[in-house]
Each structure stands twice: as C-alpha cells, then as structure tokens.
C-alpha atoms as a PDB file:
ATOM      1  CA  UNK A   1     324.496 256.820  21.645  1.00  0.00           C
ATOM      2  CA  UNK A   2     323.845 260.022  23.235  1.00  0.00           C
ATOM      3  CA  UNK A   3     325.219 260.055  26.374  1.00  0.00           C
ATOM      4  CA  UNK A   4     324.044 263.048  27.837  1.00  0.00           C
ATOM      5  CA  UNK A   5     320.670 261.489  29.427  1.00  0.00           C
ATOM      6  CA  UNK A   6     320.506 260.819  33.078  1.00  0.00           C
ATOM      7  CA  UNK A   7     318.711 257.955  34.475  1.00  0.00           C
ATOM      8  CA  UNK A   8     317.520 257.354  37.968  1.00  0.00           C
ATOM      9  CA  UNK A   9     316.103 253.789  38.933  1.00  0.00           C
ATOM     10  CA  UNK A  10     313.685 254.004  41.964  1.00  0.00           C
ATOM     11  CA  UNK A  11     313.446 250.147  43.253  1.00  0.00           C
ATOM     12  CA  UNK A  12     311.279 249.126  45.891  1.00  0.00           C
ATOM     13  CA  UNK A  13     308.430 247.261  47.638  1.00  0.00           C
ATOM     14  CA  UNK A  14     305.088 248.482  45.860  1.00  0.00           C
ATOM     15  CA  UNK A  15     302.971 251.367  47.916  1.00  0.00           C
ATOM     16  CA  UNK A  16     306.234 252.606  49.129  1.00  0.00           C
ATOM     17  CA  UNK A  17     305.943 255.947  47.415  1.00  0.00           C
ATOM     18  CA  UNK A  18     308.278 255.534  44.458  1.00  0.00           C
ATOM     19  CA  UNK A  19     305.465 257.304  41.258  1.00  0.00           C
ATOM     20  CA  UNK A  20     304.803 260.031  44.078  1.00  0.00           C
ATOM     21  CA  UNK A  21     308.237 260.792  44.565  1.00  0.00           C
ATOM     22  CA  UNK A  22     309.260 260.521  40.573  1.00  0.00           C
ATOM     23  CA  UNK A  23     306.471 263.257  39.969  1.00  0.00           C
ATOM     24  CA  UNK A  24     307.960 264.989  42.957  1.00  0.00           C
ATOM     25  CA  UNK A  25     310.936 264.911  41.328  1.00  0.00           C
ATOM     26  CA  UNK A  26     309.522 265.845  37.700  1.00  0.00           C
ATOM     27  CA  UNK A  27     308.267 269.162  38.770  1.00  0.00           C
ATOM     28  CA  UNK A  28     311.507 270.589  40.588  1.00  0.00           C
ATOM     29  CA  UNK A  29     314.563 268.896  38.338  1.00  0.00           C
ATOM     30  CA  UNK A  30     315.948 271.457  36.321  1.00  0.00           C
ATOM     31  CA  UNK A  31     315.927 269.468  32.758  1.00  0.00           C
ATOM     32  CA  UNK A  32     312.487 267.425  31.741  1.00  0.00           C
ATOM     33  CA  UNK A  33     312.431 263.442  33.323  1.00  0.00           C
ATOM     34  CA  UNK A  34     310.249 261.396  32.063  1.00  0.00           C
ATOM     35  CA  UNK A  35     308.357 258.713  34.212  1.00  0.00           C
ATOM     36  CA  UNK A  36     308.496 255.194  33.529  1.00  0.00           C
ATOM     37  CA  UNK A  37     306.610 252.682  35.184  1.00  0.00           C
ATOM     38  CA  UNK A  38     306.820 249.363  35.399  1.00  0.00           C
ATOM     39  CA  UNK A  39     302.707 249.223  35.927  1.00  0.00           C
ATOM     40  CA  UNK A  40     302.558 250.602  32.247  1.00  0.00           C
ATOM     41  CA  UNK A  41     304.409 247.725  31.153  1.00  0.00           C
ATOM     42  CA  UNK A  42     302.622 244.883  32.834  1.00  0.00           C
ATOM     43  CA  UNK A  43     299.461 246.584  32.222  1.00  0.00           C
ATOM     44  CA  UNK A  44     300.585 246.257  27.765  1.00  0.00           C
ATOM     45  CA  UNK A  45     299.963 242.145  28.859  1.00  0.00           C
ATOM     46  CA  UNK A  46     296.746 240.573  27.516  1.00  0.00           C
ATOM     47  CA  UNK A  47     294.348 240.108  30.544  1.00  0.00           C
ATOM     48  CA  UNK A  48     294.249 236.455  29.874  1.00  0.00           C
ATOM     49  CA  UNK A  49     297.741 236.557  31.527  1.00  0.00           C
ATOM     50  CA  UNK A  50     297.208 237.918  34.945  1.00  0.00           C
ATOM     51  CA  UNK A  51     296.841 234.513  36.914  1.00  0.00           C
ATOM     52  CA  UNK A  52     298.188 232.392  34.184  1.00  0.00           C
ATOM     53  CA  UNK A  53     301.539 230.673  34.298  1.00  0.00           C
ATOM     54  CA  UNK A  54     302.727 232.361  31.542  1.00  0.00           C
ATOM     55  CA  UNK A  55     302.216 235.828  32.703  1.00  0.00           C
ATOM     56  CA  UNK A  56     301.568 236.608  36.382  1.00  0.00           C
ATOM     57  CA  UNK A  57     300.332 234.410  39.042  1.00  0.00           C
ATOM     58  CA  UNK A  58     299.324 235.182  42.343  1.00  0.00           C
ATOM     59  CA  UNK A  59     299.416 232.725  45.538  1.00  0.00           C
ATOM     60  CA  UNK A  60     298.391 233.858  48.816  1.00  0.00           C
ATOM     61  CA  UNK A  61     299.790 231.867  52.065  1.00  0.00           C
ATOM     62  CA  UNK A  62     299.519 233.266  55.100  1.00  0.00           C
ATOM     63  CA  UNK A  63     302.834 234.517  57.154  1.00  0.00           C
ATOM     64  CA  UNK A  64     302.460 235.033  60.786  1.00  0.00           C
ATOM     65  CA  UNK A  65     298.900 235.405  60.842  1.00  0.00           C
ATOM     66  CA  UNK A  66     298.915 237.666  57.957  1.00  0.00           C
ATOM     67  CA  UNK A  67     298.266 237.042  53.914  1.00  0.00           C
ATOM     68  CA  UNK A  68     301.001 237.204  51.802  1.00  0.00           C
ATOM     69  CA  UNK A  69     300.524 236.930  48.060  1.00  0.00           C
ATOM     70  CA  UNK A  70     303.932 235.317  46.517  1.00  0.00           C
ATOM     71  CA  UNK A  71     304.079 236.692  42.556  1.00  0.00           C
ATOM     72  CA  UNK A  72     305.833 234.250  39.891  1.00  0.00           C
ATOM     73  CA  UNK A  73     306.405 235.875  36.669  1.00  0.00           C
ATOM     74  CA  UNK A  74     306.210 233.576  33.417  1.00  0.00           C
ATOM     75  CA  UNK A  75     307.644 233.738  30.328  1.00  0.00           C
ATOM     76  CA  UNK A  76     305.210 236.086  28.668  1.00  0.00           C
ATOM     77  CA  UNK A  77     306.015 237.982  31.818  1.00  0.00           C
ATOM     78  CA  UNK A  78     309.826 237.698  31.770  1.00  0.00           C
ATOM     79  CA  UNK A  79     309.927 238.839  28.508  1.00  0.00           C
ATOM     80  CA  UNK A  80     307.293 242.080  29.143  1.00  0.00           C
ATOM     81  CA  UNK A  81     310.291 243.856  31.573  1.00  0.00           C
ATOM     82  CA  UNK A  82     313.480 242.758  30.004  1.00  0.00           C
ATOM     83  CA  UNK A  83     311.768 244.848  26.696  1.00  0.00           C
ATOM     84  CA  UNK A  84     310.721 247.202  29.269  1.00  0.00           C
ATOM     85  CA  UNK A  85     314.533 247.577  30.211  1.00  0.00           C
ATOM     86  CA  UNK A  86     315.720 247.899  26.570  1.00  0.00           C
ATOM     87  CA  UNK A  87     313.135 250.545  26.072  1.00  0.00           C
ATOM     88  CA  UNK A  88     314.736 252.685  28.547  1.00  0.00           C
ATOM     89  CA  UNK A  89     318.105 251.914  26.969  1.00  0.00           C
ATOM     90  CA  UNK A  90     316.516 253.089  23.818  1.00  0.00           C
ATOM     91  CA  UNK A  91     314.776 256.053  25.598  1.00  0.00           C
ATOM     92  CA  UNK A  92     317.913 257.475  27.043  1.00  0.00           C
ATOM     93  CA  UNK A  93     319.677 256.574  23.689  1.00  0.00           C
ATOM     94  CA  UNK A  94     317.500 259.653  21.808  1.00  0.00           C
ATOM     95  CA  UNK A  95     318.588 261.902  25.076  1.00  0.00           C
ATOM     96  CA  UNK A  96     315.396 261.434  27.428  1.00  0.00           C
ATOM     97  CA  UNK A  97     316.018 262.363  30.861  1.00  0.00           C
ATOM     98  CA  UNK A  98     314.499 259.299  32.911  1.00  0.00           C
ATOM     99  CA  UNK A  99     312.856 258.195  36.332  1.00  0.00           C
ATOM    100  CA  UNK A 100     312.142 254.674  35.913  1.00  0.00           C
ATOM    101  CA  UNK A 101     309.888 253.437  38.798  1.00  0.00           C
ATOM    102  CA  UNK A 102     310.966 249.269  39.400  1.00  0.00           C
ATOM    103  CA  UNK A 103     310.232 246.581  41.578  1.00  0.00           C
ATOM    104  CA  UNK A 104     313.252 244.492  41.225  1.00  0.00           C
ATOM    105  CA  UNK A 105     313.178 240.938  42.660  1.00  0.00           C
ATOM    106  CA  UNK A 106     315.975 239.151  41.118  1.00  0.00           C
ATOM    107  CA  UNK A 107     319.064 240.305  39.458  1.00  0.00           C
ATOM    108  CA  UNK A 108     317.694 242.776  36.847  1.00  0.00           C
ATOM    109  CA  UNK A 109     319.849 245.567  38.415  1.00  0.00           C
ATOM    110  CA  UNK A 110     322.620 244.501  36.427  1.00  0.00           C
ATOM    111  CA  UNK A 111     320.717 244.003  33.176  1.00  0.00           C
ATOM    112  CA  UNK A 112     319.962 247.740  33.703  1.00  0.00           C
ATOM    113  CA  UNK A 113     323.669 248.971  34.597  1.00  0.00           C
ATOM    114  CA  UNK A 114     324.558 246.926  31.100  1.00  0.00           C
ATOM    115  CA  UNK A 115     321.789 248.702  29.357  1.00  0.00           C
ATOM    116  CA  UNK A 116     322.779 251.998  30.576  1.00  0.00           C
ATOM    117  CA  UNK A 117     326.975 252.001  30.853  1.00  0.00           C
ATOM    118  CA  UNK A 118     327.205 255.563  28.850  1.00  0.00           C
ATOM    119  CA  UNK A 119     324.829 257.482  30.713  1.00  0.00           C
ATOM    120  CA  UNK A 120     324.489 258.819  33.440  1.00  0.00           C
ATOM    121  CA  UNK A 121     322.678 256.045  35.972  1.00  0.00           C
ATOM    122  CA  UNK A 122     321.342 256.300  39.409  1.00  0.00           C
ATOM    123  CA  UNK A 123     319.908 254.225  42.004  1.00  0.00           C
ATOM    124  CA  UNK A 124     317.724 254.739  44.572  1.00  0.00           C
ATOM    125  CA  UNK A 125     316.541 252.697  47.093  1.00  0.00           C
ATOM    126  CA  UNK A 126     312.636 253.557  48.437  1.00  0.00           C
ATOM    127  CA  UNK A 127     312.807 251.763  51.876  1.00  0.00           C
ATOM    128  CA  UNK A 128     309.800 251.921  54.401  1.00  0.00           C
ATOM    129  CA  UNK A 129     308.960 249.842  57.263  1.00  0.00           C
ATOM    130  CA  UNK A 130     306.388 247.026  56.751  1.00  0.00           C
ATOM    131  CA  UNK A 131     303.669 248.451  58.795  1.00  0.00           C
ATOM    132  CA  UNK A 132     303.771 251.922  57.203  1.00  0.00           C
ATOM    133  CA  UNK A 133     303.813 249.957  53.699  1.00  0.00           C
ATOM    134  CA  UNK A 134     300.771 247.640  54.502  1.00  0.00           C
ATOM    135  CA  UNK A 135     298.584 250.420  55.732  1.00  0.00           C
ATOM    136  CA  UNK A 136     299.349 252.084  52.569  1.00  0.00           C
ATOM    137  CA  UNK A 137     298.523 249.237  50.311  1.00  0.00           C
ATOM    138  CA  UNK A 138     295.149 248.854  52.382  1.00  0.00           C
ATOM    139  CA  UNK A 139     294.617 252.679  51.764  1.00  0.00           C
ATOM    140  CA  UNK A 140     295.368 252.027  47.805  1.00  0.00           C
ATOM    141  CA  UNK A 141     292.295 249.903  47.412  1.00  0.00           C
ATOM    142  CA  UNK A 142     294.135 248.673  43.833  1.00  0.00           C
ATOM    143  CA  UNK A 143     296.317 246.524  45.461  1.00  0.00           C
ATOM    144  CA  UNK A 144     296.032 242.725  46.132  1.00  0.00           C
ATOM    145  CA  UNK A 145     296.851 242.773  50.056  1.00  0.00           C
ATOM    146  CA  UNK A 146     299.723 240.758  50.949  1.00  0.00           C
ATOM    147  CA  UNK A 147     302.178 241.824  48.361  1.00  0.00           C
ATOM    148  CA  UNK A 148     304.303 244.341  50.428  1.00  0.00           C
ATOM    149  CA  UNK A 149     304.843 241.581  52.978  1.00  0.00           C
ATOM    150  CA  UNK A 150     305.778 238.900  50.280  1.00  0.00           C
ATOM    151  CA  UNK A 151     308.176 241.825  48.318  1.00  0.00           C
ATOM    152  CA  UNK A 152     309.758 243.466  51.346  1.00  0.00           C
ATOM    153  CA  UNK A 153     312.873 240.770  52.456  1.00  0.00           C
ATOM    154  CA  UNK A 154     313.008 240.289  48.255  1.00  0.00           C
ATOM    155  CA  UNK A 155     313.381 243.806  46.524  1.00  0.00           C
ATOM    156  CA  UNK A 156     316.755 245.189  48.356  1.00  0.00           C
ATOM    157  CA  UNK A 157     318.260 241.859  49.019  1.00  0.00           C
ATOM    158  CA  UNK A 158     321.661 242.286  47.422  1.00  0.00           C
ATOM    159  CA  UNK A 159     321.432 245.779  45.749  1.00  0.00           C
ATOM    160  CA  UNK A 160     323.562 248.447  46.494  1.00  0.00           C
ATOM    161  CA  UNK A 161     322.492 251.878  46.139  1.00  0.00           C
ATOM    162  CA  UNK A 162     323.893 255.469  45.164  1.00  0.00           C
ATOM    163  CA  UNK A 163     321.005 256.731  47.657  1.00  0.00           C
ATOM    164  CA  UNK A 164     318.593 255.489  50.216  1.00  0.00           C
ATOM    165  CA  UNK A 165     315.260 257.083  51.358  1.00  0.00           C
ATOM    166  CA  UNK A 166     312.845 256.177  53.680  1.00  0.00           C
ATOM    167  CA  UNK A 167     309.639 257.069  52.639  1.00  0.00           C
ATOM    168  CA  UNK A 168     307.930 256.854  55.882  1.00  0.00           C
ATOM    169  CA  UNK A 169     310.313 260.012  57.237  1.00  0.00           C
ATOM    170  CA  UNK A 170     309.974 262.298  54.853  1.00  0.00           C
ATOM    171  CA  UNK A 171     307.278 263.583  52.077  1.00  0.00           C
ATOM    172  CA  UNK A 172     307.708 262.371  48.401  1.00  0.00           C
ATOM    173  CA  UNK A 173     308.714 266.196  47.667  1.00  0.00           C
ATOM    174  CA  UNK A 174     311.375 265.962  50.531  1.00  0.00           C
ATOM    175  CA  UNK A 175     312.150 262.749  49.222  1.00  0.00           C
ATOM    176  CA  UNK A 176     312.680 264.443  45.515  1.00  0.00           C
ATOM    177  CA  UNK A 177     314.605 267.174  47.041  1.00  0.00           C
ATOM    178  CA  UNK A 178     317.258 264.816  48.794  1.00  0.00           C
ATOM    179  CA  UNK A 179     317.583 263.010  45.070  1.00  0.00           C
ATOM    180  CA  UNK A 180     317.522 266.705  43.515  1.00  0.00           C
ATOM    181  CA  UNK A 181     320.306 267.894  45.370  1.00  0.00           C
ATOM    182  CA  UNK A 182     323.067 264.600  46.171  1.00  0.00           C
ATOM    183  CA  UNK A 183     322.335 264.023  41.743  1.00  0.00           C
ATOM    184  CA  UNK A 184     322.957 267.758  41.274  1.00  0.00           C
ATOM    185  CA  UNK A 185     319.363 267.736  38.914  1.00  0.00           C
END
C-alpha cells in the first residue's frame, strides 16, 4: 500500500456545487487530484436499470406543496458504489491523489474510512440552503426536480466532517481555496 495519496471525500445534496469545486480544486492543488464521480459510476449501469428495482427507482410525492423524488437503490445498485468505493481504495493504493465527489445517504462514510485507514483521508461537507439548491437543480435542466428536497435532511445526517462549506457563500474556487489551505494541498 502506498500511503502517500491523499483523499478528499466531498458529500452532499446533488447541485450543491461539489464537481465545480473538485475542478476548482484540481487546477490550484500543488500535486495532480484526480476527480471521481459518483455520476460516472451509476452512469457504467445498464439503462434497463434506471427505474427498475434492482438498480434505481424514482418516486415522486409531494412535500409541502412541492415534488420530492425519494431514490431507492437496488441490489445492482448497491453493488455499483460499494465497487465504486474499492476502486478508490485501489486508486489511492497505486499513489493517485483523489477528490471523490459522493452523495452519501446511509452509512457508507465508514466503508470509506475502512477503505482508506493508511492514507491520508478528508471530508468535506458541501452544505447549501434548500432554496439556493432547488434553483440550481431547475437551472441544471439534467436533473429530475425534487431530489435536493428528498436528499437534503438525508446526506449530513450523522456525518462528521474535517471541513464544512457552504456553497451558497462563497465561489467553488473560494470554496477550493478554503480546502487548499486548512489540507495544506
């Protein structure tokens, strides 16, 4: 194991501002980071699976007036991230440098601190207020509207973090510089 790499995990509600902020962060850290997103790894699924129980399903209720689309995750699903998390393991285990963009709704924070015990592992938490975050995911256009609302009491319930940011206060680079300078990159 070479346990020279450094790895930051950026969890938080989607449309927050986490891939701006990693590519932020990419372009003024002294040694190379790569990006890893947890997108890329739903996105490996077979289409059939997006709205199928194995894979990804998507129900919208509505919450005070509003949509909300509740995600369950199946097995096909399940199994899609926790090989997402030992390829960051691996990653970091060949001395990558890594910013690993996460949405993390149950306990796979401490999957990730088992993965990585050796390295060098941060945590950041991407906060933003729910407004800011559903104008942003109506401004996306690529995002099924109602997700912020369902993610945001879910993604930093119970995590503790080495850093917090709110998104809506600063830019993504002022956001990179913050992690930059407390992580000494």
């Amino acid at each position: 194991m070479d346990g020279t790499s450094t790895v930051i995990l950026f969890n938080g509600v989607g449309s927050v501002g986490k891939s701006s902020i990693a590519k932020a962060l990419q372009t003024i850290a002294t040694e190379p980071f790569l990006h890893v997103e947890m997108d890329a790894f739903l996105n490996m699924m077979p289409e059939r699976f997006w709205d199928h129980p194995d894979g990804l399903t998507f129900e919208t209720v509505m919450q005070d007036s509003k949509p909300t689309v509740a995600i369950k995750s199946g097995s096909v699903t399940e199994r899609t991230l926790r090989g997402m998390r030992h390829a960051v393991a691996a990653m970091a285990r060949q001395g990558n440098n890594l910013i690993i963009d996460d949405v993390l709704l149950e306990d796979e924070m401490a999957d990730y601190i088992a993965l990585l015990a050796g390295f060098t592992f941060h945590t950041v938490g991407i906060f933003a207020p729910l407004d800011v975050l559903e104008a942003r995911e109506r401004e996306r256009g690529d995002r099924l509207i109602g997700l912020a609302r369902w993610q945001y009491d879910r993604v930093h319930q119970g995590k503790r973090y080495d850093l917090e940011l709110d998104a809506s206060a600063a830019t993504p680079m002022q956001c990179a510089e913050a992690i930059k300078a407390t992580f000494g990159l």
